[in-house]
N, C-alpha and C. Protein backbone atom coordinates (compact mmCIF):
# COMPACT_ATOMS: atom_id res chain seq x y z
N UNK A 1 -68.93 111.54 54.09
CA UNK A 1 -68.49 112.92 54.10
C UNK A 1 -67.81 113.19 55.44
N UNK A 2 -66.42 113.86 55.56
CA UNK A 2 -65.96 113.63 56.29
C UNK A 2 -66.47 114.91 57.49
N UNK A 3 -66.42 115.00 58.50
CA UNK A 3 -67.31 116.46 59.88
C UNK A 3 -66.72 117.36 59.32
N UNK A 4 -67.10 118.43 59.67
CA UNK A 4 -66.88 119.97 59.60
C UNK A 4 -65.38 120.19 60.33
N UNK A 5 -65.28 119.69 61.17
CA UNK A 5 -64.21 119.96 61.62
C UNK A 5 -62.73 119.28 61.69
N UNK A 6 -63.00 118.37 60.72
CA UNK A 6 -61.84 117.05 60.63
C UNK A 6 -60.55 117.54 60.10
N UNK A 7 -59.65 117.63 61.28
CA UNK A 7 -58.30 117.90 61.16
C UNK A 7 -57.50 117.03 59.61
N UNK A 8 -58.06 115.93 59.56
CA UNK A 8 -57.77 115.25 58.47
C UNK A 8 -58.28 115.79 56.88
N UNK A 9 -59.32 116.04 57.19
CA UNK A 9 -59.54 117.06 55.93
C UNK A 9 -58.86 118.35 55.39
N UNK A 10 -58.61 119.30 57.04
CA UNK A 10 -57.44 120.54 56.74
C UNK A 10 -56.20 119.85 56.04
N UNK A 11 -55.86 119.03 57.09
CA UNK A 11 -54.32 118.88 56.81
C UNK A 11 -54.26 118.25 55.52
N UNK A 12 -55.42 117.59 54.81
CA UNK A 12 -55.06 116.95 53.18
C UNK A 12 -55.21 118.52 52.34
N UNK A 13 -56.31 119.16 52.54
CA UNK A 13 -56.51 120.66 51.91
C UNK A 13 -54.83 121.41 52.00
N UNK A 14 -54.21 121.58 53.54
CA UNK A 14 -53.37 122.29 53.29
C UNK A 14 -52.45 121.95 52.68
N UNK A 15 -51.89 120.52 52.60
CA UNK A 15 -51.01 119.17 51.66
C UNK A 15 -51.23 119.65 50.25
N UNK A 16 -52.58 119.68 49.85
CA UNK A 16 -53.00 120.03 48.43
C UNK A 16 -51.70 121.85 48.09
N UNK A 17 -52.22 121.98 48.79
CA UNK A 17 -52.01 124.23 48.88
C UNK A 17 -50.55 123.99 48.64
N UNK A 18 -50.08 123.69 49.79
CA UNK A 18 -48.59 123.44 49.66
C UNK A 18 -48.20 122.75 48.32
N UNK A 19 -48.59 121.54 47.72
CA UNK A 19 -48.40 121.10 46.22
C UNK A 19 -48.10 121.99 45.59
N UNK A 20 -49.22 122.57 45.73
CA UNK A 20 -49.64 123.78 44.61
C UNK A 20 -48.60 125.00 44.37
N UNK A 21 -48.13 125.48 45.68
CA UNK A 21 -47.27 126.38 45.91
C UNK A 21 -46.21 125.40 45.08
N UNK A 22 -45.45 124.45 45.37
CA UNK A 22 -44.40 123.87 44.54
C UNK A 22 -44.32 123.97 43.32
N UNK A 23 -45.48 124.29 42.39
CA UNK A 23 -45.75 124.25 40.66
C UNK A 23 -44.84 125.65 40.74
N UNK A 24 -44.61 126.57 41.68
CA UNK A 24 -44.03 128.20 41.37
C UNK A 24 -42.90 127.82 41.92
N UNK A 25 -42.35 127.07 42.86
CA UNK A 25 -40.87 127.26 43.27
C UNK A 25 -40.10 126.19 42.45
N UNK A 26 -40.94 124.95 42.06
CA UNK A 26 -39.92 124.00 41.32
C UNK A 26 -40.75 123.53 40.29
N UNK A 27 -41.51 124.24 39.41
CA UNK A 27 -42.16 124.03 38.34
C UNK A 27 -41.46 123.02 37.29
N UNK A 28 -39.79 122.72 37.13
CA UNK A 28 -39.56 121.50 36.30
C UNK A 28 -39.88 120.26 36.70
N UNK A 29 -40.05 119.95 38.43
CA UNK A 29 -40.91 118.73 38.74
C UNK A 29 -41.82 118.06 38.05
N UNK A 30 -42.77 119.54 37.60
CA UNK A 30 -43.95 118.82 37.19
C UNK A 30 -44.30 118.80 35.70
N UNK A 31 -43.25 119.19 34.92
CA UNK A 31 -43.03 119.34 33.60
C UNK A 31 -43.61 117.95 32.82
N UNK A 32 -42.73 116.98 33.03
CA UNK A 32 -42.93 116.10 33.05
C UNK A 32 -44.42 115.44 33.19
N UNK A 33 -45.08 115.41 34.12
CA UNK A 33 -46.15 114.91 34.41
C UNK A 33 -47.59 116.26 33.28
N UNK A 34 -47.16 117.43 33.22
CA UNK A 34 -48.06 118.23 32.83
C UNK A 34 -48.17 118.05 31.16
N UNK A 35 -47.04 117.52 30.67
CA UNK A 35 -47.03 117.61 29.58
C UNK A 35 -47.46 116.44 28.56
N UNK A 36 -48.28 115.57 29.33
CA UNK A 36 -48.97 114.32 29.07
C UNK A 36 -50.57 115.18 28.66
N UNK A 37 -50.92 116.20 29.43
CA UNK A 37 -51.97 117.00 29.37
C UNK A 37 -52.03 117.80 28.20
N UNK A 38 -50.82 118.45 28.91
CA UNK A 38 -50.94 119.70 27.70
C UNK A 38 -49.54 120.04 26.71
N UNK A 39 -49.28 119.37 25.99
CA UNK A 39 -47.98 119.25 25.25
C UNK A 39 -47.45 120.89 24.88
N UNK A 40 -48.34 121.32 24.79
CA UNK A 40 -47.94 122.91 24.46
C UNK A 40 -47.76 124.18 25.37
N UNK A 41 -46.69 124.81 25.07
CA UNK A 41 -46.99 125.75 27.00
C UNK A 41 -47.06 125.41 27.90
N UNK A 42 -46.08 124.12 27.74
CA UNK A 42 -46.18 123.31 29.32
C UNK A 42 -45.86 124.06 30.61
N UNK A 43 -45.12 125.09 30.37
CA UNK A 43 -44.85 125.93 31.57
C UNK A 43 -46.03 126.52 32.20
N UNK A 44 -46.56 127.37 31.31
CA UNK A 44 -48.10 128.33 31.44
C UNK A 44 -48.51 127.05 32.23
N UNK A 45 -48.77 125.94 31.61
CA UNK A 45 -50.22 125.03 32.34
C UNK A 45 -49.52 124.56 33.69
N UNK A 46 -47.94 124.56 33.79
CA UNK A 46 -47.29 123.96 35.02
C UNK A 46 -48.06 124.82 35.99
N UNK A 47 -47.79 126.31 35.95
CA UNK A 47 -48.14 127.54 36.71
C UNK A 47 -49.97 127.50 36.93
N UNK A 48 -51.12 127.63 36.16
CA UNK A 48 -51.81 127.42 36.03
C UNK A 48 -52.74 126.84 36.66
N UNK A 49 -51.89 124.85 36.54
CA UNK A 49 -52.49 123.71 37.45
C UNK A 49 -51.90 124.37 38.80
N UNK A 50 -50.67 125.03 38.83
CA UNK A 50 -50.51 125.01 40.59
C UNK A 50 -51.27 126.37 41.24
N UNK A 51 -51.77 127.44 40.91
CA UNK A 51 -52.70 128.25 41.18
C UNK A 51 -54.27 127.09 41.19
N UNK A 52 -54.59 126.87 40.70
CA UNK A 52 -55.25 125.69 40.97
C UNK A 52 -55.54 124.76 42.25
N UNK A 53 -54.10 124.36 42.22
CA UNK A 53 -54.56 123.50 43.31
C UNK A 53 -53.87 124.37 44.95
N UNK A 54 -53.51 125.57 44.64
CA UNK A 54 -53.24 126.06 45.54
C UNK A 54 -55.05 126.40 46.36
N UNK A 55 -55.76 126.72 45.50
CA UNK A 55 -56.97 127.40 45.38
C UNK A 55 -57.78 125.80 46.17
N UNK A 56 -57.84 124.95 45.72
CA UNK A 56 -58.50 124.28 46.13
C UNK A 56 -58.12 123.47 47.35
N UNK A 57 -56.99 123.48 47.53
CA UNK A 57 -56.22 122.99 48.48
C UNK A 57 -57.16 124.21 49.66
N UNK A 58 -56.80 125.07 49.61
CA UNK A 58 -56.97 126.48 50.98
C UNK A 58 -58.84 125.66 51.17
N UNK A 59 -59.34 125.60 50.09
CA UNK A 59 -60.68 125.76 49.77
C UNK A 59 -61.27 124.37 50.76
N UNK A 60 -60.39 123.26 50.82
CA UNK A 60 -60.48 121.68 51.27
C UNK A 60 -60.34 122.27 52.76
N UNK A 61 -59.12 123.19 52.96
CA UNK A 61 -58.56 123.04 54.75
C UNK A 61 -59.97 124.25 55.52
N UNK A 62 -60.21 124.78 54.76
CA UNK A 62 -61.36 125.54 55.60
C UNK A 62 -63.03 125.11 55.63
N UNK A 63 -63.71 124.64 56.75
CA UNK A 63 -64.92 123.71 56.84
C UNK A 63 -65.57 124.33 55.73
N UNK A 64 -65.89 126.16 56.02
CA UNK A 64 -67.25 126.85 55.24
C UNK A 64 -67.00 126.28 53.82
N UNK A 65 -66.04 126.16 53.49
CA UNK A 65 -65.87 125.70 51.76
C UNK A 65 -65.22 124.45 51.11
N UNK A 66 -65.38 123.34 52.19
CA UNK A 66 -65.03 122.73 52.08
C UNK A 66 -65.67 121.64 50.88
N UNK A 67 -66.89 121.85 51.03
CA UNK A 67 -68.27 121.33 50.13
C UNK A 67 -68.05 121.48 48.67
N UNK A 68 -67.86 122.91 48.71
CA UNK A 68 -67.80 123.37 47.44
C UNK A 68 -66.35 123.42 46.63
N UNK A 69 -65.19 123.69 47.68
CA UNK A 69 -64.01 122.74 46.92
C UNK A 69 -63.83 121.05 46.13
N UNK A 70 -64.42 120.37 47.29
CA UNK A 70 -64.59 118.46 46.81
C UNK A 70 -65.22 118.93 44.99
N UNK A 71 -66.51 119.51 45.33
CA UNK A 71 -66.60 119.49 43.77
C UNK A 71 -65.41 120.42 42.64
N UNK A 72 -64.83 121.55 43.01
CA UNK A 72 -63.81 122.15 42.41
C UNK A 72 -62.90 120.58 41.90
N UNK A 73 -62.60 119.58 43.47
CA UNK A 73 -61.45 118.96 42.73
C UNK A 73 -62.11 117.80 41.69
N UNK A 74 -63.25 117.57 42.18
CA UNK A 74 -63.96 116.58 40.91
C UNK A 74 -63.85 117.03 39.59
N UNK A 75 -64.19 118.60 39.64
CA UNK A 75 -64.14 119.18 37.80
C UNK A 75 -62.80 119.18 37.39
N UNK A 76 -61.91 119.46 38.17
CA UNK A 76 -60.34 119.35 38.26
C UNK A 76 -59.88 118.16 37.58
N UNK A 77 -60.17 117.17 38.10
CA UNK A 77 -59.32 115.93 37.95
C UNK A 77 -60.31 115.64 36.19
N UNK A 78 -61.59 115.75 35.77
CA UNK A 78 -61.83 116.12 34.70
C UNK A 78 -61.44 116.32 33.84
N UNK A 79 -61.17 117.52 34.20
CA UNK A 79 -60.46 118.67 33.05
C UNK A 79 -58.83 118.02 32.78
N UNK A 80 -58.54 117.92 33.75
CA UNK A 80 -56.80 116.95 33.52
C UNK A 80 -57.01 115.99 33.17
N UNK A 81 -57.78 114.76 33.19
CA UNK A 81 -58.25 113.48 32.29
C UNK A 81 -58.77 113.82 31.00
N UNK A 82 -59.46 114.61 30.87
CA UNK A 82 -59.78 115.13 29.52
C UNK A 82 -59.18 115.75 28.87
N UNK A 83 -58.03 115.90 29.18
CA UNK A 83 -56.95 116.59 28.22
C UNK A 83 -56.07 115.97 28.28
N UNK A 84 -55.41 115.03 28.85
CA UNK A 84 -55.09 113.88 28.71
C UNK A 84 -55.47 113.02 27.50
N UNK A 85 -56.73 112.71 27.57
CA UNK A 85 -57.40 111.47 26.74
C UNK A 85 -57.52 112.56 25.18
N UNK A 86 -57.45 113.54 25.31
CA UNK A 86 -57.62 114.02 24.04
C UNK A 86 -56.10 114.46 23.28
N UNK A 87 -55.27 114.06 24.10
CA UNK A 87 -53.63 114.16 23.66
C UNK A 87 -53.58 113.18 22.89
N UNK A 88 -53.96 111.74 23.03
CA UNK A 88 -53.96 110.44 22.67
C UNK A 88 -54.05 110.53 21.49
C-alpha cells in the first residue's frame, strides 16, 4: 500500500481525473473502446465511464480517500469486465 502522502499516488489519481475529463471533450476516442462494453448508448456510457473515472481519479490524488477510491476502482474495472464478458 502505497504512504499517505505519495506524490506517485496523486499524480496517477490526478492522470486518472484528467482521463476522465477527456470522455467530455473528445468522447469519439473512446467510442470505440466503450462499445465492446456497452454496444448500446455508447455515447451515454462514453459520458458516464468518464464522470466515473473523473470521480475516482480526484478520489486516488487525495490521501483521506484514497483507501476508499482503490476499492471504487476494483468495483470499476468489474463492472467494465462484466459487461464486457456478457456482450460475448
Amino acid at each position: 500500500m502505497p504512504e499517505q502522502n505519495s506524490p506517485a499516488a496523486k499524480t496517477a489519481g490526478l492522470a486518472l481525473a484528467a482521463t476522465g475529463l477527456s470522455h467530455f471533450v473528445a468522447p469519439q476516442i473512446y467510442e470505440g473502446m466503450t462499445k465492446a462494453a456497452f454496444p448500446e448508448n455508447t455515447r451515454t456510457h462514453v459520458y458516464v465511464d468518464g464522470g466515473i473515472e473523473t470521480a475516482l481519479g480526484l478520489g486516488l490524488a487525495a490521501a483521506k480517500t484514497r483507501k476508499l477510491a482503490i476499492v471504487g476502482v476494483l468495483a470499476y474495472l468489474l463492472y467494465l469486465g462484466g459487461n464486457v464478458i456478457r456482450q460475448k
